[in-house]
Protein backbone atom coordinates (compact mmCIF):
# COMPACT_ATOMS: atom_id res chain seq x y z
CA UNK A 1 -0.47 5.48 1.17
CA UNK A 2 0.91 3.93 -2.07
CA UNK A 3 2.79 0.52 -2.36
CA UNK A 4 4.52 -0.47 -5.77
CA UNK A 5 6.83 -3.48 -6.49
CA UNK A 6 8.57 -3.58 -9.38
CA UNK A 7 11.78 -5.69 -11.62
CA UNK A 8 14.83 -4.03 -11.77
CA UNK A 9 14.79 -4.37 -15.98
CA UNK A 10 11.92 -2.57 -16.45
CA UNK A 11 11.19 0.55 -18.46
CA UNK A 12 8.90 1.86 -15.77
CA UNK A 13 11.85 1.91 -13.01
CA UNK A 14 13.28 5.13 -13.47
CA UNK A 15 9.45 6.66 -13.96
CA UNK A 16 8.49 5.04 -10.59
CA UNK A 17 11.64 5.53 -8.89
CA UNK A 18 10.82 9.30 -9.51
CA UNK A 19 7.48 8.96 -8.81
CA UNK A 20 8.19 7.32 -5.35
CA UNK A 21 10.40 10.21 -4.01
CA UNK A 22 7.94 12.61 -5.21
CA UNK A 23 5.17 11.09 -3.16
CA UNK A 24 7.72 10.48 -0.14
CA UNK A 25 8.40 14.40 -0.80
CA UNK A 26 5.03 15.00 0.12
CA UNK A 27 4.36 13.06 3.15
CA UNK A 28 3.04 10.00 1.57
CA UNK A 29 3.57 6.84 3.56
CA UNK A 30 5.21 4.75 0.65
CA UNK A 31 6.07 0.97 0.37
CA UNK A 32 8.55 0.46 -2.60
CA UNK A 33 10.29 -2.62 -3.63
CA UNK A 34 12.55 -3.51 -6.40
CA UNK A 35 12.70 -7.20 -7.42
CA UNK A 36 16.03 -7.75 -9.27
CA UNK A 37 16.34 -10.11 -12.81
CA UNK A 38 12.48 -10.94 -12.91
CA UNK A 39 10.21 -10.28 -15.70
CA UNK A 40 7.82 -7.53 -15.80
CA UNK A 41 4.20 -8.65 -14.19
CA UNK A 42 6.48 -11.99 -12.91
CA UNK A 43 3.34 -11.63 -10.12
CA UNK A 44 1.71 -13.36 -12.98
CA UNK A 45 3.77 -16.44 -12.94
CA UNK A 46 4.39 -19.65 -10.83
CA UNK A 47 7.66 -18.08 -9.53
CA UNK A 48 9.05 -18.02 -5.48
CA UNK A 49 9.62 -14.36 -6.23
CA UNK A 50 5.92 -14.13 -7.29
CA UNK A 51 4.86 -15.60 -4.10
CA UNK A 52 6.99 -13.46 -1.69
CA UNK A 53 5.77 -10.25 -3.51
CA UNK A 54 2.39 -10.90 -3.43
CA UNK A 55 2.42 -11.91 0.54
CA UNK A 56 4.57 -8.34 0.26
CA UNK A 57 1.28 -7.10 -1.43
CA UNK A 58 -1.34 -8.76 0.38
CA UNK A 59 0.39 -7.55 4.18
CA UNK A 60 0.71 -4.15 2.87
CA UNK A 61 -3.11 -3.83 1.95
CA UNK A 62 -4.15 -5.63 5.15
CA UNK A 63 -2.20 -3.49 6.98
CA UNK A 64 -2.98 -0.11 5.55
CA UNK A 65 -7.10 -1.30 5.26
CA UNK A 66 -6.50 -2.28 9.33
CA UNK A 67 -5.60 1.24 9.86
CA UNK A 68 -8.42 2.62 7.87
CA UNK A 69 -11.09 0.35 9.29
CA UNK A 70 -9.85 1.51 12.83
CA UNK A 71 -9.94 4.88 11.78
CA UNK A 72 -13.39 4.85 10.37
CA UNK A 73 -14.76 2.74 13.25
CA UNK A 74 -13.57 5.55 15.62
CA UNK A 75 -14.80 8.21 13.85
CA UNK A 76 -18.18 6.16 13.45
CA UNK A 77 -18.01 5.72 17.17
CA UNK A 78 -17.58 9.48 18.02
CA UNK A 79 -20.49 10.42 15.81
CA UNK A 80 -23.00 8.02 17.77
CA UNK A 81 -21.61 9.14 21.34
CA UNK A 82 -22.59 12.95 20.00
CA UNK A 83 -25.74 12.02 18.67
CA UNK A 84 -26.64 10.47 22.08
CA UNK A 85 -25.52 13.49 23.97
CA UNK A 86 -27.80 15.54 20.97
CA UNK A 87 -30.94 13.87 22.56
CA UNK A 88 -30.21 13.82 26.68
């Protein structure tokens, strides 16, 4: 998983544009967002873009950790129900 958000007037674009389709390539379940005629880190600043983009941020990671923590309680959960059976 890999989310990125960045301004459309930023040297890094084209290098993370091309990154982005790389991972995609590969099977990686990407989140990529281009904010236009913002400054670079403008997550930094008291801006409504920087607002929407870190909610952007903050749902992605909540998200993608909610599907982790599922996945990691279940496999948790498997491993005790074998254990049990280990012992009967």
């Amino acid at each position: 998983m890999f989310g990125s958000a960045v301004t459309s007037n930023t040297l890094f674009l084209s290098p993370t544009v091309r990154f982005v389709e790389k991972a995609r390539d590969a099977g990686v379940d990407v989140t990529f967002q281009t904010w236009n005629g913002t400054l670079h880190d403008f997550q930094w600043f008291n801006l409504p873009e920087a607002k929407d983009a870190i909610d952007k941020i903050r749902d992605f990671v909540t998200n993608k950790m909610g599907l982790l923590l599922h996945s990691f309680l279940e496999i948790t959960n498997s491993l005790f129900d074998i254990r049990r059976l280990e012992h009967i």
